[in-house]
C-alpha atoms as a PDB file:
ATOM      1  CA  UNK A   1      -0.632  -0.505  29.725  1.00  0.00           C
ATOM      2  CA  UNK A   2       1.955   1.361  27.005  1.00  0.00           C
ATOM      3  CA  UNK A   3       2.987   0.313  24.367  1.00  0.00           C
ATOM      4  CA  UNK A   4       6.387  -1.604  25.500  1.00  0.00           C
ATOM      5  CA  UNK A   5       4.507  -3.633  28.058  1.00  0.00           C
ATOM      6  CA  UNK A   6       1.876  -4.680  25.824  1.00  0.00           C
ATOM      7  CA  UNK A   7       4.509  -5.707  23.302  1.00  0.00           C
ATOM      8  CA  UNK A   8       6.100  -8.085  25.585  1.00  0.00           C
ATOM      9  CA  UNK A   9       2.721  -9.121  27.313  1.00  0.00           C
ATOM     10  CA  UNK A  10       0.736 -10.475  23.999  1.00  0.00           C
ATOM     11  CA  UNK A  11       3.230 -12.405  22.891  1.00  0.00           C
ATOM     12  CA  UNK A  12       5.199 -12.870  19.699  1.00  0.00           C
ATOM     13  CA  UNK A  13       5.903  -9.334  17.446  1.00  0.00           C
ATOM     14  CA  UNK A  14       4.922 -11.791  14.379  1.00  0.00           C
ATOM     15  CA  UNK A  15       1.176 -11.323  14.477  1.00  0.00           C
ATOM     16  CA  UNK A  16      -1.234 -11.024  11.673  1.00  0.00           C
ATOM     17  CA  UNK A  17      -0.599  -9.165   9.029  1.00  0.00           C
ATOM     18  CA  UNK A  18      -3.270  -6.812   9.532  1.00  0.00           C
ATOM     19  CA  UNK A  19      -0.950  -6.122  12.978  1.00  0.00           C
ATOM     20  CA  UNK A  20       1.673  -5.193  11.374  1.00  0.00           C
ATOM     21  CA  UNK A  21       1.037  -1.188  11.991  1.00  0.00           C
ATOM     22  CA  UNK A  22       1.068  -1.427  15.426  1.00  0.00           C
ATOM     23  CA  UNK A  23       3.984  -4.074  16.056  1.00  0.00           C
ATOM     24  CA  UNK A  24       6.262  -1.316  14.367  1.00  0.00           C
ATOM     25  CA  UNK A  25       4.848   1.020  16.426  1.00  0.00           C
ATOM     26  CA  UNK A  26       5.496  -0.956  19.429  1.00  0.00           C
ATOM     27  CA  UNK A  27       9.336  -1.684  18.167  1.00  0.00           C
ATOM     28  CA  UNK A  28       9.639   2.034  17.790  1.00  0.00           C
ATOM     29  CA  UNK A  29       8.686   3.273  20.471  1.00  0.00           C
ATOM     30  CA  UNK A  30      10.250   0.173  22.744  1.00  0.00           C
ATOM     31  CA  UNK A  31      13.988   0.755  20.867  1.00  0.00           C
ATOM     32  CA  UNK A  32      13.036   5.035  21.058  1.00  0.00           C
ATOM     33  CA  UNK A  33      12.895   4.385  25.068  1.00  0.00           C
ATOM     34  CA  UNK A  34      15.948   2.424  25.476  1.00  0.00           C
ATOM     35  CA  UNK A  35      18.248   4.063  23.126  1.00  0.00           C
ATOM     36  CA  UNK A  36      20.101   6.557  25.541  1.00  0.00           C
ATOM     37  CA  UNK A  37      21.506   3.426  27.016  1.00  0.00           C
ATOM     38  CA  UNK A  38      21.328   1.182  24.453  1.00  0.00           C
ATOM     39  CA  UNK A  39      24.987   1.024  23.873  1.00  0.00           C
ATOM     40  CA  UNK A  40      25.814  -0.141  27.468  1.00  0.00           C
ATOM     41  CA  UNK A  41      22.919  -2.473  27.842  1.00  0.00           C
ATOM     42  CA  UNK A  42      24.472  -4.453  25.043  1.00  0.00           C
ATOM     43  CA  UNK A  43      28.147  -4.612  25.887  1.00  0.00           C
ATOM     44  CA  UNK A  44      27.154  -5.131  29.883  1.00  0.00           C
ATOM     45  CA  UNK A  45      24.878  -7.580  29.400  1.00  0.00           C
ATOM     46  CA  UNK A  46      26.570  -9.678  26.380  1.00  0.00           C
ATOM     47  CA  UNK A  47      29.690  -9.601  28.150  1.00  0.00           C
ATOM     48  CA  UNK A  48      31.217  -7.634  25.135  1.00  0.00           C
ATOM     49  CA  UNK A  49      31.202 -10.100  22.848  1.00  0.00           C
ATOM     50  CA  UNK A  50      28.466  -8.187  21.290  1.00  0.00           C
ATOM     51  CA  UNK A  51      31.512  -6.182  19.561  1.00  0.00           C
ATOM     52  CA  UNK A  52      33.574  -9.078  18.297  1.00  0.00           C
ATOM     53  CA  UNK A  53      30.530 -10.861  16.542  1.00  0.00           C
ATOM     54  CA  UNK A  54      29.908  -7.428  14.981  1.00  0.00           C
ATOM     55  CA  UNK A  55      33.399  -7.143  13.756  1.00  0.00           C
ATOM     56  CA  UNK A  56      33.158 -10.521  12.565  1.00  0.00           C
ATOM     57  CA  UNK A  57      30.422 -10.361  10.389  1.00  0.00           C
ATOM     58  CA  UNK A  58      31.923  -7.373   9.121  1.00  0.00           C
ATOM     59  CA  UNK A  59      35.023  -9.163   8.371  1.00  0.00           C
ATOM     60  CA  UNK A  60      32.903 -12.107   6.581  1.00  0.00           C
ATOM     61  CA  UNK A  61      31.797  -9.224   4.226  1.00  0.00           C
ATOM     62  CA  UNK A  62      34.823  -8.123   3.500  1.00  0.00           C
ATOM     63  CA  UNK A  63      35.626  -9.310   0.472  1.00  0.00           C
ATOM     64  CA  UNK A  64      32.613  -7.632  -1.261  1.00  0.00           C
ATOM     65  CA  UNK A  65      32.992  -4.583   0.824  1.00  0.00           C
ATOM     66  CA  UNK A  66      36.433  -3.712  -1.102  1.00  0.00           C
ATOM     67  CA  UNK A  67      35.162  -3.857  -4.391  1.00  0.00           C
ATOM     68  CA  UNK A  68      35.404  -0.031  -5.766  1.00  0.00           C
ATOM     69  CA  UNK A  69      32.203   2.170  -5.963  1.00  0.00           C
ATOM     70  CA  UNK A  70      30.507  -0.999  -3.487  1.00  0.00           C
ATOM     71  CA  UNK A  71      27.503  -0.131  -2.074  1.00  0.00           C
ATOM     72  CA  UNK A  72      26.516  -1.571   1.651  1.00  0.00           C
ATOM     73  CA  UNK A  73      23.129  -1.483   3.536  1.00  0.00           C
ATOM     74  CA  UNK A  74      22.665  -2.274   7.123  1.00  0.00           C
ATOM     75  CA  UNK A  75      19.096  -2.309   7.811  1.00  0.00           C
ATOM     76  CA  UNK A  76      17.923  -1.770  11.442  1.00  0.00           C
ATOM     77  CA  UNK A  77      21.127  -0.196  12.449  1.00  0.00           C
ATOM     78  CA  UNK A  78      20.306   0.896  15.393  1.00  0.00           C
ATOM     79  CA  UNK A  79      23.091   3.154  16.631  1.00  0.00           C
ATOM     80  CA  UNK A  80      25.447   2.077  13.853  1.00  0.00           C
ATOM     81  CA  UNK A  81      27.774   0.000  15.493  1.00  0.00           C
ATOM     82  CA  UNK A  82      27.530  -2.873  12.680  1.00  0.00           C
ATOM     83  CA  UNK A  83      27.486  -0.104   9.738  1.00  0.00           C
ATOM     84  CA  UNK A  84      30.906   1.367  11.122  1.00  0.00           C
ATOM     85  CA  UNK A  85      32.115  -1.718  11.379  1.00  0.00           C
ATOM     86  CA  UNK A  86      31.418  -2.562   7.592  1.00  0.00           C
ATOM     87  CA  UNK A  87      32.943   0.881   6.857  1.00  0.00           C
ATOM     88  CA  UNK A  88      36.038  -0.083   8.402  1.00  0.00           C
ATOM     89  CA  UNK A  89      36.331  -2.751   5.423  1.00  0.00           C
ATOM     90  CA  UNK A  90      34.432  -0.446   2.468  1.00  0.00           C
ATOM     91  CA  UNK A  91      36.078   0.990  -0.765  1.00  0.00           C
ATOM     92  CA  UNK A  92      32.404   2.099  -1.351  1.00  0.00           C
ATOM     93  CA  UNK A  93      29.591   4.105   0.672  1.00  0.00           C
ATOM     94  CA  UNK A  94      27.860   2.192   3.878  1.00  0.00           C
ATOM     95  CA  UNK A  95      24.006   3.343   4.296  1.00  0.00           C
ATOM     96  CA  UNK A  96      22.677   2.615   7.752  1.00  0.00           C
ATOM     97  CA  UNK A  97      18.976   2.324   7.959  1.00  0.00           C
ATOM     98  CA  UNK A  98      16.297   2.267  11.070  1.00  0.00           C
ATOM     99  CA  UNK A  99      12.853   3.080  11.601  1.00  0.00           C
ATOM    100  CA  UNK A 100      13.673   4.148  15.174  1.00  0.00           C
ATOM    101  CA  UNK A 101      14.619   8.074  15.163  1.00  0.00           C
ATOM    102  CA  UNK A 102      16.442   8.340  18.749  1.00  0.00           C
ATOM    103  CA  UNK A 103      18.583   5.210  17.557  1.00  0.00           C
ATOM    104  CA  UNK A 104      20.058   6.774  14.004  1.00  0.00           C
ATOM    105  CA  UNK A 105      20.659  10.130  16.057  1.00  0.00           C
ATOM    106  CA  UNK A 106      22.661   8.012  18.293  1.00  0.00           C
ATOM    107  CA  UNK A 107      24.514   6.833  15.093  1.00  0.00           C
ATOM    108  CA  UNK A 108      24.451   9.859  13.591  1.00  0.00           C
ATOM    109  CA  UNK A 109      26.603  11.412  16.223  1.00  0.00           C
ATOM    110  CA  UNK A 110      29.354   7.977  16.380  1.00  0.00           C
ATOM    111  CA  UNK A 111      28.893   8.089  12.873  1.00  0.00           C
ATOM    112  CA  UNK A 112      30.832  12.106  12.230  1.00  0.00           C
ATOM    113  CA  UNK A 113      33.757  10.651  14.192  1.00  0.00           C
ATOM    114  CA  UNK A 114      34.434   8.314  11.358  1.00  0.00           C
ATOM    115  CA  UNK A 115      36.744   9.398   7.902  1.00  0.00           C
ATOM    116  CA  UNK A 116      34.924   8.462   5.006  1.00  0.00           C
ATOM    117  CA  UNK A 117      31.362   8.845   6.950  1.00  0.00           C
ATOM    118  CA  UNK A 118      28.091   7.143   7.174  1.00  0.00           C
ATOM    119  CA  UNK A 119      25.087   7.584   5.535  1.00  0.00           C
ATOM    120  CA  UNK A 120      21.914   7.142   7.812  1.00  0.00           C
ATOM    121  CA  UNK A 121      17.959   7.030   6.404  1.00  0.00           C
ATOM    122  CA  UNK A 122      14.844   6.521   8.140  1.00  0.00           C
ATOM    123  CA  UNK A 123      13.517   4.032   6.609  1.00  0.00           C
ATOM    124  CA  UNK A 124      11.397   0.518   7.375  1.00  0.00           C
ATOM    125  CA  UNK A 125      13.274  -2.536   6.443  1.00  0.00           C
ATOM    126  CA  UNK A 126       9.814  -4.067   4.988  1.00  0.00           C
ATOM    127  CA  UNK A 127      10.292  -1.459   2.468  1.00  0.00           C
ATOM    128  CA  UNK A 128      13.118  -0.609   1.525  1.00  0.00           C
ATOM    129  CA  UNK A 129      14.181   2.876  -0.108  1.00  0.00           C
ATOM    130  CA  UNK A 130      16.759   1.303  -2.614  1.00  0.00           C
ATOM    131  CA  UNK A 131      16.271   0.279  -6.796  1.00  0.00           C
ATOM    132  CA  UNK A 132      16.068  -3.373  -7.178  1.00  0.00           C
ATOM    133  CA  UNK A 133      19.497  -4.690  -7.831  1.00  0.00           C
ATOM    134  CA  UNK A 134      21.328  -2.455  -6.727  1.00  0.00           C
ATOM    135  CA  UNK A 135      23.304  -3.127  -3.632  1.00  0.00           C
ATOM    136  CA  UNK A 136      26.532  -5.165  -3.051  1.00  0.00           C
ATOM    137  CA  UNK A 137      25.568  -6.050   0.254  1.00  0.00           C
ATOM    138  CA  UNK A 138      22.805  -5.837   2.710  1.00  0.00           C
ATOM    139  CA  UNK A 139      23.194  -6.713   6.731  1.00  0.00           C
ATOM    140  CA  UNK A 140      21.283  -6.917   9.649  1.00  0.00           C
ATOM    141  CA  UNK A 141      22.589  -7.305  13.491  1.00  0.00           C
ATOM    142  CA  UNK A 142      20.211  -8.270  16.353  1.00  0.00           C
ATOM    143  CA  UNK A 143      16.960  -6.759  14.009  1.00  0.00           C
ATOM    144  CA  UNK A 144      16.266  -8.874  12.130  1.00  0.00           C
ATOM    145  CA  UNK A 145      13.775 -11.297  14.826  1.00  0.00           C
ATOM    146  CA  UNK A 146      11.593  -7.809  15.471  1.00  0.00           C
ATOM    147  CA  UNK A 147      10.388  -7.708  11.936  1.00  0.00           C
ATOM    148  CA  UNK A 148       6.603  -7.738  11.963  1.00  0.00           C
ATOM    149  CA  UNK A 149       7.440 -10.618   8.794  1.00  0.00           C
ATOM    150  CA  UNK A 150      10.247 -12.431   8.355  1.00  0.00           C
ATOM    151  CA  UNK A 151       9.489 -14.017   4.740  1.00  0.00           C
ATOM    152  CA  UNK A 152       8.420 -10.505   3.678  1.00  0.00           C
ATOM    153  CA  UNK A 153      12.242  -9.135   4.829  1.00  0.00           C
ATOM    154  CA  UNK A 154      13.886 -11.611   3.061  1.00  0.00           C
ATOM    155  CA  UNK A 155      11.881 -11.152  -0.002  1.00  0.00           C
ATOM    156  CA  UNK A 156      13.189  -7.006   0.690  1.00  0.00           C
ATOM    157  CA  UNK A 157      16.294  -7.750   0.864  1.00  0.00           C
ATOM    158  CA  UNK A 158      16.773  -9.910  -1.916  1.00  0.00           C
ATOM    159  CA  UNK A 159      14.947  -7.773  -4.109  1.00  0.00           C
ATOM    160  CA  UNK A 160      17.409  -4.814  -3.644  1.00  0.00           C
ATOM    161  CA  UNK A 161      20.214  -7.097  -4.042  1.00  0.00           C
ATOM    162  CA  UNK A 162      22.753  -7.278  -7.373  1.00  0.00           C
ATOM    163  CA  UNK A 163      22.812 -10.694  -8.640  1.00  0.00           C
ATOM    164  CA  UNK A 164      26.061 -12.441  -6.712  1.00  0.00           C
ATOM    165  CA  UNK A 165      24.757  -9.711  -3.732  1.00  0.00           C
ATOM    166  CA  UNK A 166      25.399 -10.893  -0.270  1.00  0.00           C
ATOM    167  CA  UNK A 167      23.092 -11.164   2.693  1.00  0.00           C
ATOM    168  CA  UNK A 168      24.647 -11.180   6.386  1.00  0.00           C
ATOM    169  CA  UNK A 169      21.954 -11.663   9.358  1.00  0.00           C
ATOM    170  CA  UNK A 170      23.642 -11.702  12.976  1.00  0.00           C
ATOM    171  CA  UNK A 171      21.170 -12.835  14.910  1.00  0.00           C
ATOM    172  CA  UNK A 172      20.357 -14.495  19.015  1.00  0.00           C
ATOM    173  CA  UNK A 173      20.346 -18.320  18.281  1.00  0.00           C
ATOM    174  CA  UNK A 174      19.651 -21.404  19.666  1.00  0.00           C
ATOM    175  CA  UNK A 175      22.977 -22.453  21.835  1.00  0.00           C
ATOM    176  CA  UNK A 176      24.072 -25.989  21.067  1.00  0.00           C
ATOM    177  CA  UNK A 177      27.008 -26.457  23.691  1.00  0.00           C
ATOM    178  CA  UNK A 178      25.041 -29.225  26.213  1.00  0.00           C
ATOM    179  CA  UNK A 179      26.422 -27.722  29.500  1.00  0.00           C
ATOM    180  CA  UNK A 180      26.862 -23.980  28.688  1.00  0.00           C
ATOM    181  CA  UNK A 181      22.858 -24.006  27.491  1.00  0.00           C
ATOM    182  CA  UNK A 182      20.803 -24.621  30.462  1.00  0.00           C
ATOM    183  CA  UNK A 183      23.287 -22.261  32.545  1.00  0.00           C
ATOM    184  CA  UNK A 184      22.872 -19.540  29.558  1.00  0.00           C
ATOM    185  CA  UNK A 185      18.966 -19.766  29.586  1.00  0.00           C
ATOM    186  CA  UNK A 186      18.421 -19.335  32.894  1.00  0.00           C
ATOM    187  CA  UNK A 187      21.301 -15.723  32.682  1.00  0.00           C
ATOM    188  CA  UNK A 188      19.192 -15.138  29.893  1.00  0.00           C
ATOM    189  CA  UNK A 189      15.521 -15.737  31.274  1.00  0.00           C
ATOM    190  CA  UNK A 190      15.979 -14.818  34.441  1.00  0.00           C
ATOM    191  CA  UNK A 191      18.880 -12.465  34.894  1.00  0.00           C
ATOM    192  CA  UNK A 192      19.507 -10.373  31.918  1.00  0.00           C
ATOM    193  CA  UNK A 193      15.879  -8.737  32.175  1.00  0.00           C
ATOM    194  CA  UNK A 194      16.465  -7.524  35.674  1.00  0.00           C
ATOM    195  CA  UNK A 195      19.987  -6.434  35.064  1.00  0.00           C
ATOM    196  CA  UNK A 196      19.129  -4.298  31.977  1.00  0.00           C
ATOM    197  CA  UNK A 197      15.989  -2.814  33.179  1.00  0.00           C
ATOM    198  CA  UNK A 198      18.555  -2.182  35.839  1.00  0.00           C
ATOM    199  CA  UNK A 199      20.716  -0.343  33.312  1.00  0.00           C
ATOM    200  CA  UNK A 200      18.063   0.881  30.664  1.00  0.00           C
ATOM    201  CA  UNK A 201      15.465   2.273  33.789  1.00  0.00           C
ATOM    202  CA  UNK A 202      12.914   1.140  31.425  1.00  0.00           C
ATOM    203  CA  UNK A 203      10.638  -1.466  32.257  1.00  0.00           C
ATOM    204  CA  UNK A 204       9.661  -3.934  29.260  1.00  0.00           C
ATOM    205  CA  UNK A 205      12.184  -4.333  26.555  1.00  0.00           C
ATOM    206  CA  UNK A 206      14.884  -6.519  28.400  1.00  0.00           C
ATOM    207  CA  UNK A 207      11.921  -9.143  29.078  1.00  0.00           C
ATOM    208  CA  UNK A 208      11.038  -8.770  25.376  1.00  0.00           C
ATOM    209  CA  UNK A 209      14.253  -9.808  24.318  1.00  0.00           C
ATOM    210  CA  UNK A 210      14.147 -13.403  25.680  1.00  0.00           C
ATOM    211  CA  UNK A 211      10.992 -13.785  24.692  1.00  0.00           C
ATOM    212  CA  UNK A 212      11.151 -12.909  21.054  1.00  0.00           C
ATOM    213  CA  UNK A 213      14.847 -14.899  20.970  1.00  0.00           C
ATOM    214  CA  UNK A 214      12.894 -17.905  21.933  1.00  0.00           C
ATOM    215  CA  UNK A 215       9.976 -17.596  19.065  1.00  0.00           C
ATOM    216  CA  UNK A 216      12.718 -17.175  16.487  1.00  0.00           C
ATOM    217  CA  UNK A 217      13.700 -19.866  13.898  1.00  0.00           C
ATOM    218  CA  UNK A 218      17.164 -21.916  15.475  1.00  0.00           C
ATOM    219  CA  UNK A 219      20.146 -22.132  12.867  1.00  0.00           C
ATOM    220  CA  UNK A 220      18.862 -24.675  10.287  1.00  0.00           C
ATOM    221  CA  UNK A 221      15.489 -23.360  10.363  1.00  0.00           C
ATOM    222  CA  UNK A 222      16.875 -19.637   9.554  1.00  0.00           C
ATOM    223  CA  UNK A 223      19.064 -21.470   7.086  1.00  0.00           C
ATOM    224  CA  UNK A 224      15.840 -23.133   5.311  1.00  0.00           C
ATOM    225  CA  UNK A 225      13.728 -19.768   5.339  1.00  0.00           C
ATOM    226  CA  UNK A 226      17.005 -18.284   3.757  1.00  0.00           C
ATOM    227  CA  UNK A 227      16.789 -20.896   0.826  1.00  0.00           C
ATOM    228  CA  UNK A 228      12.614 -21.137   0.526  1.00  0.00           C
ATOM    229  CA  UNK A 229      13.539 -17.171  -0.450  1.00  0.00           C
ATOM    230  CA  UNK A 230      15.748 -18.063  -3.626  1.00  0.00           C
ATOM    231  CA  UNK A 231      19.305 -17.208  -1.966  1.00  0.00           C
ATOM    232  CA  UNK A 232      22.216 -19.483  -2.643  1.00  0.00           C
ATOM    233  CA  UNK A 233      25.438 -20.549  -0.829  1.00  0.00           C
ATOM    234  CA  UNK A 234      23.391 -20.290   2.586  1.00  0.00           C
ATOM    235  CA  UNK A 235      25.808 -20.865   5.413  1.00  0.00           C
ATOM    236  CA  UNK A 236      26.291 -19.899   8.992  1.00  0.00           C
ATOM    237  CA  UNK A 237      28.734 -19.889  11.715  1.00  0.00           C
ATOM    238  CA  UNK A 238      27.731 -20.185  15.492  1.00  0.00           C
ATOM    239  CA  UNK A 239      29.204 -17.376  18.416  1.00  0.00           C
ATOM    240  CA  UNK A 240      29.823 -18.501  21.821  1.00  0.00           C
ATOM    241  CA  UNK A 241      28.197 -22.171  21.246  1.00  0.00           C
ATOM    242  CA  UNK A 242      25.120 -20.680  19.210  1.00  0.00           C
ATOM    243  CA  UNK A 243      24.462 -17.709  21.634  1.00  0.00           C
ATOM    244  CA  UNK A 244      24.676 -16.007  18.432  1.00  0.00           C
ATOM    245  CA  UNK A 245      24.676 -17.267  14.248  1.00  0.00           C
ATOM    246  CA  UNK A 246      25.846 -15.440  11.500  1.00  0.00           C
ATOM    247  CA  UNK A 247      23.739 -16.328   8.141  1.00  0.00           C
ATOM    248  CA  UNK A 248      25.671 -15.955   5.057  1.00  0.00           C
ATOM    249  CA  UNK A 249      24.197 -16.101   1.693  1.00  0.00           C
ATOM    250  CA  UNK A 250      24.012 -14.507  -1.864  1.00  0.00           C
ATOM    251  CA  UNK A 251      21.539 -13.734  -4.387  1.00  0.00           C
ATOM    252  CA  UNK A 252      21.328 -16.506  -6.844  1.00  0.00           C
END
């Protein structure tokens, strides 16, 4: 069994902690086989809203974005699509950061047909290559549940956070529209997997998703975890009935 099915097959990527070195390695190398495709899987199979909800959180940000000299880190960037977005908005620098080398190559090459540029690290978002207070913002799109800890990413990202800092996770949610959510599980159970193996040719990772989406906290319990970690003015905003949240919140 590799490493992709095994991921999907034991379960939830939380673990114990003493897992923790081979759930990244799992992530990694799931996210290294899917990236050619990655891009397409995401728009196909979320209909394209995928883009607005990106450009949304981006524009929730925006106000700390245009502060001169600001400096803005998306963590598991994948190929960059959330990190160009925030650039779009920056008087400052944009870092993108992932673990996953095929994915920040990916970004790497969207990334030189932007003015201004973006600045891509390897790095793990459990430990995080950035001073303690010292970024303006920090962001995470669609990453965020694959963490091998989620207490020990907020604690991460709040450490490398300026006081008044703020936090943006876009993340799958629990969908609270009564009709549109037994119609979306079963798309999302039953037909997404199929259609992005489909698109991917990688057996695995398009099961994992719906599986990991429904271990992860709903809106209010996100919302707590957000507040048990010492941010303030925690606040979110539902996409598409709750297909998707956007947590807000700032460093106290």
């Amino acid at each position: 069994m590799n490493e992709v099915s095994s991921l999907t097959s034991r379960g939830s990527p939380l673990g114990n902690p003493q897992d923790r070195p081979s759930t990244a390695q799992a992530v990694r190398t799931m996210f290294a086989a899917v990236a050619p495709r990655y891009d397409l899987a995401n728009h196909v199979l979320s209909f394209g809203r995928d883009i607005a909800w990106r450009k949304a959180t981006a524009r929730a940000l925006r106000e700390t974005l245009a502060r001169p000299g600001s400096l803005a880190v998306d963590v598991c960037c994948g190929t960059g699509d959330l990190a160009l977005a925030l650039l779009h908005h920056s008087a400052g620098k944009v870092v993108g950061t992932d673990f996953c080398r095929p994915m920040l190559e990916r970004a790497r090459t969207k990334g030189r047909r932007q003015r201004g540029g973006l600045l891509l690290l390897e790095g793990d978002t459990l430990a995080l290559p950035f001073r303690d207070d010292s970024l303006d913002v920090v962001s995470v799109a669609f990453g965020f549940r694959n963490l091998a800890r989620y207490a020990e990413g907020l604690r991460e990202m709040r450490r490398v956070l300026k006081r008044g800092g703020s936090l943006a996770i876009l993340e799958f949610s629990t969908v609270r529209w009564p009709l549109f959510g037994p119609l979306f599980r079963f798309y999302f159970h039953h037909i997404l997997p199929r259609v992005g193996t489909w698109i991917s040719g990688i057996p695995g990772p398009y099961q994992y998703l719906p599986d990991s989406v429904s271990r992860f906290p709903d809106q209010e319990e996100l919302a707590d975890a957000l507040r048990e970690a010492g941010f303030a003015n925690v606040r979110y905003r539902n996409f598409t009935g709750g297909v998707a949240a956007l947590h807000l919140a700032e460093k106290a």
